[in-house]
Protein backbone atom coordinates (compact mmCIF):
# COMPACT_ATOMS: atom_id res chain seq x y z
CA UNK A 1 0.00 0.00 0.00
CA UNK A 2 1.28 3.38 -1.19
CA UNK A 3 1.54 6.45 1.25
CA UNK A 4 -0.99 7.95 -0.91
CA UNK A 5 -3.08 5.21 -0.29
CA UNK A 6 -2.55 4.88 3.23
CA UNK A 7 -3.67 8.70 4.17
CA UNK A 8 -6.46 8.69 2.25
CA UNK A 9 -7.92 5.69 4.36
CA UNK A 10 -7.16 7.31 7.48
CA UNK A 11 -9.07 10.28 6.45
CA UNK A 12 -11.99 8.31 5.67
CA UNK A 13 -11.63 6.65 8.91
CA UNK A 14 -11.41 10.16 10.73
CA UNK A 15 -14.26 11.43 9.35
CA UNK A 16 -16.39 8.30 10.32
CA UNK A 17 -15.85 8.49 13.53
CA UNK A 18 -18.41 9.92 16.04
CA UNK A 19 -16.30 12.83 16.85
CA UNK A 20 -16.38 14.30 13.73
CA UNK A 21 -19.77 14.60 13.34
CA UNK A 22 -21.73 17.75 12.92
CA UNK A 23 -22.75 19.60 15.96
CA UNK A 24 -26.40 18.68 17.05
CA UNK A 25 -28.58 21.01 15.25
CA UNK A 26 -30.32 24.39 17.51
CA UNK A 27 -33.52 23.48 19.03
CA UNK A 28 -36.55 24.03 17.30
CA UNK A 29 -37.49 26.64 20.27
CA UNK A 30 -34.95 29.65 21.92
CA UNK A 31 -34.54 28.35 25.79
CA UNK A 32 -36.78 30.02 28.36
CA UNK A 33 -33.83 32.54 29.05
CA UNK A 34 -33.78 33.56 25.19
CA UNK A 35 -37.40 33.80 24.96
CA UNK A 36 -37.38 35.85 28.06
CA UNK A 37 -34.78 38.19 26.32
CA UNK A 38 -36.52 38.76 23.26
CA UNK A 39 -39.59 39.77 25.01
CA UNK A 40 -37.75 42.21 26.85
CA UNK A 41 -36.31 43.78 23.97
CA UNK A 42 -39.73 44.12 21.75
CA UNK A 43 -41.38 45.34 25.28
CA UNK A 44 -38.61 48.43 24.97
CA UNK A 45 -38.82 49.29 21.38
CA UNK A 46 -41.58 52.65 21.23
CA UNK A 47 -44.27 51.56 19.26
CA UNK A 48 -44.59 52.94 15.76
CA UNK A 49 -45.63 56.53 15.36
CA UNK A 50 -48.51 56.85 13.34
CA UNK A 51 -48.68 60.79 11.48
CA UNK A 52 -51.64 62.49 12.79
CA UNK A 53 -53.37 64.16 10.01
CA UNK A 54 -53.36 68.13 10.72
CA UNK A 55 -56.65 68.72 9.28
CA UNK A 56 -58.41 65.69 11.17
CA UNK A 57 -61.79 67.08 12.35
CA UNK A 58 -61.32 69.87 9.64
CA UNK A 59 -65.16 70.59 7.71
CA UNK A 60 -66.51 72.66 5.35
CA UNK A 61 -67.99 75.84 6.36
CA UNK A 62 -71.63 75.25 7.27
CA UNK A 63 -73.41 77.73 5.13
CA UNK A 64 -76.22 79.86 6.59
CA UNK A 65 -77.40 83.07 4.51
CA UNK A 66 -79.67 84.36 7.39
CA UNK A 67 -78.55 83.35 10.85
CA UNK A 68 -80.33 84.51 14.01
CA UNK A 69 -78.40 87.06 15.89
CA UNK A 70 -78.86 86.71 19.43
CA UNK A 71 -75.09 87.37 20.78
CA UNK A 72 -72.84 89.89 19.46
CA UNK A 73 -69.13 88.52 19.38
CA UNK A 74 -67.00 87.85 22.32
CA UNK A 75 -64.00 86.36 23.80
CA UNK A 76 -64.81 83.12 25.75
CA UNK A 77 -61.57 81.32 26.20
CA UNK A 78 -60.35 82.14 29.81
CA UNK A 79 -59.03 78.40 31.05
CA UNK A 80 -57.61 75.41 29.59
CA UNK A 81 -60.83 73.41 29.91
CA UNK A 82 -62.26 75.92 27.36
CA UNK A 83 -59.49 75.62 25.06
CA UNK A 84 -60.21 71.89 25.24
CA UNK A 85 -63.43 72.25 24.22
CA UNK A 86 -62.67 75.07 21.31
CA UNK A 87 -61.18 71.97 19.90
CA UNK A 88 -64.61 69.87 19.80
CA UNK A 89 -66.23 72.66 18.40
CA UNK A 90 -67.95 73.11 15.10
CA UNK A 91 -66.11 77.01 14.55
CA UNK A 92 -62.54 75.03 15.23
CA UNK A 93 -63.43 72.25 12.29
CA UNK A 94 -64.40 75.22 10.10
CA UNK A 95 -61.11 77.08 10.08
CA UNK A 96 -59.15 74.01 9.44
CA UNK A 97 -61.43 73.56 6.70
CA UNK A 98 -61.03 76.71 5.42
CA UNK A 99 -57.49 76.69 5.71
CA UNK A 100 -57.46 72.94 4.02
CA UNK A 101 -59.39 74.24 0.72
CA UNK A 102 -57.70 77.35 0.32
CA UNK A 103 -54.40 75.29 0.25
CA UNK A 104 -55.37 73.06 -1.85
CA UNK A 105 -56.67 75.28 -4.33
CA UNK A 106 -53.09 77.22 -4.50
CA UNK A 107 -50.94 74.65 -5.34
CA UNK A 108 -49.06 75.31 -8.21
CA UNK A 109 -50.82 78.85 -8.45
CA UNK A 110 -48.27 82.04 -8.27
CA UNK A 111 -49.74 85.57 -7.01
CA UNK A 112 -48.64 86.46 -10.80
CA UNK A 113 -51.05 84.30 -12.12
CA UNK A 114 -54.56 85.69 -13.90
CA UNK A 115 -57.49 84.62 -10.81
CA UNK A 116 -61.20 84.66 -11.84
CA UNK A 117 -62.44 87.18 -9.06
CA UNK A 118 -66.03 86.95 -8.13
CA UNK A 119 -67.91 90.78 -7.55
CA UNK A 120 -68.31 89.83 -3.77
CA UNK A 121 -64.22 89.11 -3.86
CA UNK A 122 -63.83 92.49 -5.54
CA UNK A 123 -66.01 94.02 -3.05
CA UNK A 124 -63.32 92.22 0.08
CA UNK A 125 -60.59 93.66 -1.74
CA UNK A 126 -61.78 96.91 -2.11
CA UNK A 127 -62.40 96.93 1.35
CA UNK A 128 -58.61 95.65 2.31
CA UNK A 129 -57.67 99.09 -0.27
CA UNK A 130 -59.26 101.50 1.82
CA UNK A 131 -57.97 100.28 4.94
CA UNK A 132 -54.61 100.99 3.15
CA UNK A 133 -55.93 104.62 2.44
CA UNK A 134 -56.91 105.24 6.14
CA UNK A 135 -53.08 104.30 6.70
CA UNK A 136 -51.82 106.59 4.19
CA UNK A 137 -54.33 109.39 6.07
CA UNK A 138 -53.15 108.74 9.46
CA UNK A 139 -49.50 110.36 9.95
CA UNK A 140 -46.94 108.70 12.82
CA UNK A 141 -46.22 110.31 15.79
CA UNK A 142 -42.76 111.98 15.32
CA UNK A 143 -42.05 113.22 18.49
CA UNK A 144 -42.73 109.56 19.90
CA UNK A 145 -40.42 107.99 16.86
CA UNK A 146 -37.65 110.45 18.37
CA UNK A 147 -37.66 109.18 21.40
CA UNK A 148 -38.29 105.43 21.07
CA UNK A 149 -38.29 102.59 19.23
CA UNK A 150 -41.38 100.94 20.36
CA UNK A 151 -44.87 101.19 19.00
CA UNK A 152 -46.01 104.36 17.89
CA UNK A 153 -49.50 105.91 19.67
CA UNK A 154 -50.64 107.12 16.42
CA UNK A 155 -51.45 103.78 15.66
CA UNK A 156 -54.06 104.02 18.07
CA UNK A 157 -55.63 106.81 16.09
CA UNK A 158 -55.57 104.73 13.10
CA UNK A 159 -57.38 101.79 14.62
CA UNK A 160 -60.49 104.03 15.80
CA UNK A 161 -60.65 105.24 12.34
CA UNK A 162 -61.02 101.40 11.11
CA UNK A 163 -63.58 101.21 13.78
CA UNK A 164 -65.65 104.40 12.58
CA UNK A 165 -65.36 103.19 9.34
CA UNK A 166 -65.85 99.52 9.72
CA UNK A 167 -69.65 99.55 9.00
CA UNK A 168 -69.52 101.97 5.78
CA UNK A 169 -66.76 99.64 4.82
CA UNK A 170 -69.04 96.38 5.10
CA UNK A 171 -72.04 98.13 3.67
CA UNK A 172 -69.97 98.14 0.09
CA UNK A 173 -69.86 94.25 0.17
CA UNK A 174 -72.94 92.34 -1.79
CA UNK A 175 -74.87 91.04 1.28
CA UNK A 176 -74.25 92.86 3.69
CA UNK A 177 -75.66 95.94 2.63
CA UNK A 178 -78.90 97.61 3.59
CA UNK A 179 -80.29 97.29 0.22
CA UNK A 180 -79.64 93.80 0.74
CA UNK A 181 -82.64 92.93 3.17
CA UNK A 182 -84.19 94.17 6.52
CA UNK A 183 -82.38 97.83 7.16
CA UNK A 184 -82.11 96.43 10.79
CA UNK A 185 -81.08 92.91 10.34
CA UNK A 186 -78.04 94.12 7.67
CA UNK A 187 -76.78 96.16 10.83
CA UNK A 188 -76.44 93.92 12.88
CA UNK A 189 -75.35 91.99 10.83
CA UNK A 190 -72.17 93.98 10.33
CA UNK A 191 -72.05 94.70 13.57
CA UNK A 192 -71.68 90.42 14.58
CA UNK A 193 -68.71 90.98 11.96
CA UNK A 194 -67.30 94.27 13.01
CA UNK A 195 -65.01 93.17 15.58
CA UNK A 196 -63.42 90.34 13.65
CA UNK A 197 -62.38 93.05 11.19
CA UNK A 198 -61.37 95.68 13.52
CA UNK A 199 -58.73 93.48 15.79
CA UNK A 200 -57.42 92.04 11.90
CA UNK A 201 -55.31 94.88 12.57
CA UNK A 202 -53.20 95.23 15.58
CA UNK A 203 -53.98 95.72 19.24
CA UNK A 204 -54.89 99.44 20.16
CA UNK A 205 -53.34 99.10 23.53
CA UNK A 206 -50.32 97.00 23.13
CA UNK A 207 -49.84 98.33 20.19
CA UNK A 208 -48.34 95.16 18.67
CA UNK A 209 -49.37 92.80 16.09
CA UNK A 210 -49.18 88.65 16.15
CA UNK A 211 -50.84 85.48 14.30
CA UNK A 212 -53.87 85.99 16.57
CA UNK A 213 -54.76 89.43 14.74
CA UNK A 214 -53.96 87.82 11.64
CA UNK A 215 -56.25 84.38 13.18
CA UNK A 216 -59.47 87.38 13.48
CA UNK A 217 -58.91 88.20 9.73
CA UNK A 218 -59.20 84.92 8.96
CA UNK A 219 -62.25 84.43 10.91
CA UNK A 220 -63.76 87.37 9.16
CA UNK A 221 -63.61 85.74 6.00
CA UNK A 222 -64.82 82.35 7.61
CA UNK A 223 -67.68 84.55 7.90
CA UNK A 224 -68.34 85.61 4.99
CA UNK A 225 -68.04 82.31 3.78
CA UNK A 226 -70.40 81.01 5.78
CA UNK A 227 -72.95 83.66 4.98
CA UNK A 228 -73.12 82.85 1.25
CA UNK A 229 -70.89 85.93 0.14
CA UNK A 230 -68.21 84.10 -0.56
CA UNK A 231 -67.85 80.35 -1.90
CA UNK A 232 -65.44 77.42 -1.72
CA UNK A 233 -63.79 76.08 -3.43
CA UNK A 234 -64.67 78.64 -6.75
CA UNK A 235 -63.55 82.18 -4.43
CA UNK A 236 -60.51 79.91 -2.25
CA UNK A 237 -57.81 80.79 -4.69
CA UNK A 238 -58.83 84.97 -4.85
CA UNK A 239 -59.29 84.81 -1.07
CA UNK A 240 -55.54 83.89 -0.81
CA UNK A 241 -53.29 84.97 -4.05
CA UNK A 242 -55.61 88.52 -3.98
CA UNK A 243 -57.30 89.08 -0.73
CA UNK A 244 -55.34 87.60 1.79
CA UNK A 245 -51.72 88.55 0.33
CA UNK A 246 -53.00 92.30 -0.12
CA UNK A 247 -54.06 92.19 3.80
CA UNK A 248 -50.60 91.07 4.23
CA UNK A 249 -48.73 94.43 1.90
CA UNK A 250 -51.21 96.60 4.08
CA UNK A 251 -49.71 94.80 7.10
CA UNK A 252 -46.57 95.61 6.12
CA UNK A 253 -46.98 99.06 6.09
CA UNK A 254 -48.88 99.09 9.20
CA UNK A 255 -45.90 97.14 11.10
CA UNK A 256 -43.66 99.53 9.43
CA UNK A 257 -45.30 102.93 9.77
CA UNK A 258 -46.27 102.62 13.49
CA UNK A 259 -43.39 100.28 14.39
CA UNK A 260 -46.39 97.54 15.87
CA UNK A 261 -44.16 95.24 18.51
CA UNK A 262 -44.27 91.39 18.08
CA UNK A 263 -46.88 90.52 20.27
CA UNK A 264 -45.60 88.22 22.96
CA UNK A 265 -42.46 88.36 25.06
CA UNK A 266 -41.33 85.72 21.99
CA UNK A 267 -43.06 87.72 19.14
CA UNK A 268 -45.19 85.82 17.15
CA UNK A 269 -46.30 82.21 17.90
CA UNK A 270 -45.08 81.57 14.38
CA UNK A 271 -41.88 81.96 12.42
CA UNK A 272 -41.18 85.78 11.80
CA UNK A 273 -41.83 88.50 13.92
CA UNK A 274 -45.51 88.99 12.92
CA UNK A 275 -47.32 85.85 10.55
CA UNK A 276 -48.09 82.68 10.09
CA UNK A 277 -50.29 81.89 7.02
CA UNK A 278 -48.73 83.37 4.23
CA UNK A 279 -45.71 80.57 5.10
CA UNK A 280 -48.47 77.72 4.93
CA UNK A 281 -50.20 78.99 1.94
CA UNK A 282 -46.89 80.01 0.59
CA UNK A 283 -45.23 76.40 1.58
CA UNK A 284 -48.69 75.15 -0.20
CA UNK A 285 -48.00 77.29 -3.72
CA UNK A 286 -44.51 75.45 -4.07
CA UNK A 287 -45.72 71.96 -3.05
CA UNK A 288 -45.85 71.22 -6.91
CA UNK A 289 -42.79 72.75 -8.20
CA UNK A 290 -40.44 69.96 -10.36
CA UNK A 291 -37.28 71.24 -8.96
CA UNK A 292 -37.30 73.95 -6.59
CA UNK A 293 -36.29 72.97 -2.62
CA UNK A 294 -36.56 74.62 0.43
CA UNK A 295 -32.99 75.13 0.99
CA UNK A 296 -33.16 77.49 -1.68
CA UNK A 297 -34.24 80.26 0.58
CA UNK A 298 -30.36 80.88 1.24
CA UNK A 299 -30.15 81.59 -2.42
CA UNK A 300 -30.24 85.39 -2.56
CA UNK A 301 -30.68 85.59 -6.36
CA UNK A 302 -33.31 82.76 -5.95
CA UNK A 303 -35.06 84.88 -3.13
CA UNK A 304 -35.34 87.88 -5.61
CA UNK A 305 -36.85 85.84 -8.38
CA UNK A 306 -39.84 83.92 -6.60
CA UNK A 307 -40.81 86.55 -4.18
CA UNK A 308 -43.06 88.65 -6.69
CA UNK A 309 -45.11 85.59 -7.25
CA UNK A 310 -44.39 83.20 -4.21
CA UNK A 311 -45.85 84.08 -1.06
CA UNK A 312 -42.94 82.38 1.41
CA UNK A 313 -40.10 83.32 -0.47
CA UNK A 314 -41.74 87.38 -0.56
CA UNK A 315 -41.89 86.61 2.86
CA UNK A 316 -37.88 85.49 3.64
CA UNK A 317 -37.48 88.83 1.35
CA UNK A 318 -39.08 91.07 4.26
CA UNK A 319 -37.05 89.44 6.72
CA UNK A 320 -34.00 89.99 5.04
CA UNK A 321 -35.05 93.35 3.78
CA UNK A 322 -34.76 94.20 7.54
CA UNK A 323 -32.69 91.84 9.73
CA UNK A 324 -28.90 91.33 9.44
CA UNK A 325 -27.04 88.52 9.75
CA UNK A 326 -27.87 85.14 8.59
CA UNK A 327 -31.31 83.58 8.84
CA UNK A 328 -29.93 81.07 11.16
CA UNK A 329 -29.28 83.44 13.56
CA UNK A 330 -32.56 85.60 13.76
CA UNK A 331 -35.18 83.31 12.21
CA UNK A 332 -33.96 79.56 13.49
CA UNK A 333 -36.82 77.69 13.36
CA UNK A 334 -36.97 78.89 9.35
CA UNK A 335 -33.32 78.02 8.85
CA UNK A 336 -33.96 74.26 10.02
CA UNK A 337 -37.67 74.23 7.94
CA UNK A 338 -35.29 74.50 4.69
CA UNK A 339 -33.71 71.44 5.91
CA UNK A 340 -36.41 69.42 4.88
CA UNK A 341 -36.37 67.86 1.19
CA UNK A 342 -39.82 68.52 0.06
CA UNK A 343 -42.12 71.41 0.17
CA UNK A 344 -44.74 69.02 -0.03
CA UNK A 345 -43.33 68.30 3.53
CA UNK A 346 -43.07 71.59 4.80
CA UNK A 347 -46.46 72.25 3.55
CA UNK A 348 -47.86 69.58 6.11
CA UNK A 349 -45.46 70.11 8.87
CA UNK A 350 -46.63 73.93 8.97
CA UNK A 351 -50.11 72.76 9.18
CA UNK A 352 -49.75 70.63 11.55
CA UNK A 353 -48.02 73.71 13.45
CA UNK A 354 -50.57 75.51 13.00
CA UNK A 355 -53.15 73.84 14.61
CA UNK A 356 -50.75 73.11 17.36
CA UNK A 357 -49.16 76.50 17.96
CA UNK A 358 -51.87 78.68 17.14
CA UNK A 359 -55.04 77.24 17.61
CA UNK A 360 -54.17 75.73 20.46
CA UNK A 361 -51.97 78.50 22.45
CA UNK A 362 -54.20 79.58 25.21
CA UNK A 363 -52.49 82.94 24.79
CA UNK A 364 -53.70 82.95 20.98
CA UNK A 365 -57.17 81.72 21.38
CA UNK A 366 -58.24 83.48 24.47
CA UNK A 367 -58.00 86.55 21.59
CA UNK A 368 -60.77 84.58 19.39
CA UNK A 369 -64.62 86.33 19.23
CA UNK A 370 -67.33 83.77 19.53
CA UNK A 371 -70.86 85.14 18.87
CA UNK A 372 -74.04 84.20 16.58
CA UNK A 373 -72.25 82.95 13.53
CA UNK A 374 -68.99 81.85 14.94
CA UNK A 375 -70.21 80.08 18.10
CA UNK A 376 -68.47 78.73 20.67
CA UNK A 377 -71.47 76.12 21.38
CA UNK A 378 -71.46 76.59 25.64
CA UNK A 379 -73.21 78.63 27.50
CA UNK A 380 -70.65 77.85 30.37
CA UNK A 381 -68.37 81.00 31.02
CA UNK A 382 -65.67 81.94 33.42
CA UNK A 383 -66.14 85.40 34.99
CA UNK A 384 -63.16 87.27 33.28
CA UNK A 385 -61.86 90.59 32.81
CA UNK A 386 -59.86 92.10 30.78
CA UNK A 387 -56.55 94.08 31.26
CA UNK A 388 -54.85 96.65 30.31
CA UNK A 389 -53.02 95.12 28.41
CA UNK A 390 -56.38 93.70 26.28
CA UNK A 391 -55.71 90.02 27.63
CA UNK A 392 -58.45 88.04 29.83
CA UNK A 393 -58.25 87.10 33.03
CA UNK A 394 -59.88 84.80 35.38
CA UNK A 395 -61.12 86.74 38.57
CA UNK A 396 -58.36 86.82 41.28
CA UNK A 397 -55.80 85.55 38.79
CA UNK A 398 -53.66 88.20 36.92
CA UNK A 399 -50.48 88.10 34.81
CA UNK A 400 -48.13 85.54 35.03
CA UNK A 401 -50.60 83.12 36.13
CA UNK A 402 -49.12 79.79 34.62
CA UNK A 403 -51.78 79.32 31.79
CA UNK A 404 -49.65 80.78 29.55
CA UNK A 405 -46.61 79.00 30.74
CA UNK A 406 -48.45 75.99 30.28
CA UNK A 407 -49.74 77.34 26.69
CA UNK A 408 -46.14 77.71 25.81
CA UNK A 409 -43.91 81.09 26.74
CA UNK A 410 -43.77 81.37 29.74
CA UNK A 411 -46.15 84.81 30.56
CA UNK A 412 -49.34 85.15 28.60
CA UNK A 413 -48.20 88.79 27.62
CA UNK A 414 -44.44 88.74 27.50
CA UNK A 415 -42.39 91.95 27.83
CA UNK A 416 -42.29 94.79 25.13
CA UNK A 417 -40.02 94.04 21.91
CA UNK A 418 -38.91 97.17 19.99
CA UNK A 419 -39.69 97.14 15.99
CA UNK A 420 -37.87 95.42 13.84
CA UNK A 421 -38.33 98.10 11.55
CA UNK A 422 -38.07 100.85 13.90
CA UNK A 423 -34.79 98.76 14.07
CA UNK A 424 -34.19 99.15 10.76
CA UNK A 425 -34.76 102.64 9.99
CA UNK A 426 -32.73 103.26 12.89
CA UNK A 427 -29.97 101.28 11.27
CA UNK A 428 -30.71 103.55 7.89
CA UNK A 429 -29.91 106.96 9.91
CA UNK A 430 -26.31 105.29 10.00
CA UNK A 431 -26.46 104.18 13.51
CA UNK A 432 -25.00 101.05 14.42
CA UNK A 433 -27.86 98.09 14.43
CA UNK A 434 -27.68 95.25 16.88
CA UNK A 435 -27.12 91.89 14.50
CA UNK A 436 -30.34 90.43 15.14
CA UNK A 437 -32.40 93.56 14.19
């Protein structure tokens, strides 16, 4: 027998034997201890998160041409039990509607685009033009602008003209009219929608301006809407690319010519200074586009081309037109929005924010009117009063009373935040601006 031979047969021999076998395969089961393991482990990983639709419980506007007017509008949330209950309410479902179809119906629509406007629209607009004529009538206080940077009292003159003129203004709108029906009825009738109109504006005593004035002009139109005047979804994209964008210009010169403060110790609960919607209807307008991404808001030339027809990037323009610095430093929460890939995204995420940081904000909603045709749907009520500041408070409970903490800034009021563009034309006078201004 060869050596060749010899190995071979001892390798065969070797691998016969019981010791070479395979190991015995792995029970069918894991042993009580693994089992016990696993179970452990799937009992610590967080169940998945499921996205909560922002507009769930939004509706269409219930329509109702002739309404009985039994209460004239007034604020009702004082506690957080009302707030709760805003949120079961028929009036809360209605602006998420509203805000739902007007979105909707702007996507892939630029403010440069032709917009069948209805005569009742016209009428809105007109309205929203005179208000800008009042403004141009009412001169600043130049002795005050001299001495500080904070709002200017003229303002206040200019919000009890809008107030004298609020009912001539509404008379010009089909429907509201006296011509319209019963000379008495159509009075009142502008009357229920008077002070959703008048506090679109700014606050008279704070002299300041926030998403919760800009909330009452949205209300305004809710009611409108739900009188017949104007319709969804045929007026929805007027009432944003016309309407609603020329409330904002007028706003603009409002904020700038009377220096309104942020209202809040953290301005706005929203992401500049002063508005919300014009970023969610604006985030909304670009939720189509093929190639365009919301990083491109650092783009300066990019900026300067979409902001005649896009309502967020006009918006970044006014920021920049008078802040300094980098938009990560003054408007953070905006510089980590154009993180996100999609507008399509951003769109969603800002109406989810909405709801969340608006809506419900105690400090935001105890600002909302609830009367005949905007009703708050309980008769139970908190004895409140209001300050002098124009916020409510429960009896025996006055600033700083932790609602507003709990809402979300800490005090319901805040302290007093000079003008950005008092700032501004400060910094134009060649005097050195702080960075964030």
């Amino acid at each position: 027998m060869t050596t060749l031979e010899a190995a071979r047969q001892a390798l065969a021999r070797k691998l016969q034997s019981p010791a070479s076998s395979a190991a015995p395969a792995a029970p069918e089961f894991p042993a009580p201890q693994q089992q016990q393991q696993q179970q452990q482990q799937q009992q610590q990983q967080p169940p998945p998160q499921v996205a909560l639709d922002p507009y769930r419980s939004a509706i269409d506007p219930v329509i109702e041409r002739h309404p009985t007017l039994n209460e004239l509008p007034r604020k009702r949330i004082v506690t957080p039990a009302q707030l709760n209950h805003f949120e079961d309410t028929q009036v809360f479902g209605e602006i998420l509607g509203l805000i739902r179809t007007c979105n909707n119906e702007v996507k892939g629509k630029w403010l440069t685009d032709h917009v069948e406007i209805s005569e009742p629209a016209t009428a809105v607009l007109g309205l929203v033009n005179r208000i800008q004529e009042l403004v141009d009538a009412t001169p600043r206080d130049t002795e005050s602008a001299a001495q500080s940077r904070f709002g200017n009292p003229a303002f206040r003159t200019l919000h009890s003209r809008i107030g004298a003129a609020a009912d001539e203004l509404q008379q010009r709108i089909p429907g509201l009219g006296d011509s319209d029906g019963d000379q008495a009825y159509q009075k009142r009738l502008r009357e229920e929608l008077a002070p959703y109109l008048c506090e679109s504006w700014g606050n008279a005593k704070r002299i300041d301006y926030g998403s919760g004035m800009e909330l009452n002009f949205l209300c305004w139109i809710l009611c409108l809407v739900k009188l017949g005047i104007l319709q969804l979804p045929h007026d929805a994209p007027a009432i944003v690319l016309r309407i609603f964008w020329r409330y904002i210009e007028v706003m603009r010169s409002i904020q700038a010519k009377y220096w309104l403060e942020p209202a809040g110790s953290h301005g706005v609960w929203g992401l500049d200074d002063y508005h919300f919607l014009p970023f969610l209807w604006g985030a909304g307008q670009l939720s189509t586009h093929p190639y365009l991404r919301p990083k491109s808001i650092h783009d300066p030339e990019i900026v300067d081309e979409m902001a005649p027809k896009s309502m967020y990037f006009a918006c970044i323009q006014a920021i920049n037109a008078v802040k300094t610095a980098s938009l990560r430093w003054h408007s953070p929460m905006l510089d980590d929005i154009s993180g996100v890939r999609e507008w399509s995204k951003v769109n969603q995420g800002m109406a989810k924010m909405y709801r969340a940081e608006v809506l419900l904000k105690l400090p935001i909603a105890q600002h909302i009117f609830f009367g005949s045709i905007l009703s708050f749907g309980s008769d139970e009520d908190v004895p409140a009063e209001e300050d002098e500041h124009g916020h409510l408070h429960s009896h025996g409970r006055g600033h700083g009373h932790g609602e507003g903490q709990a809402a979300g800034w800490g005090d319901c009021c805040g302290i007093p935040i000079p003008s950005v563009f008092a700032a501004a034309e400060v910094g134009s006078a060649n005097v050195r601006r702080i960075p964030f201004d």
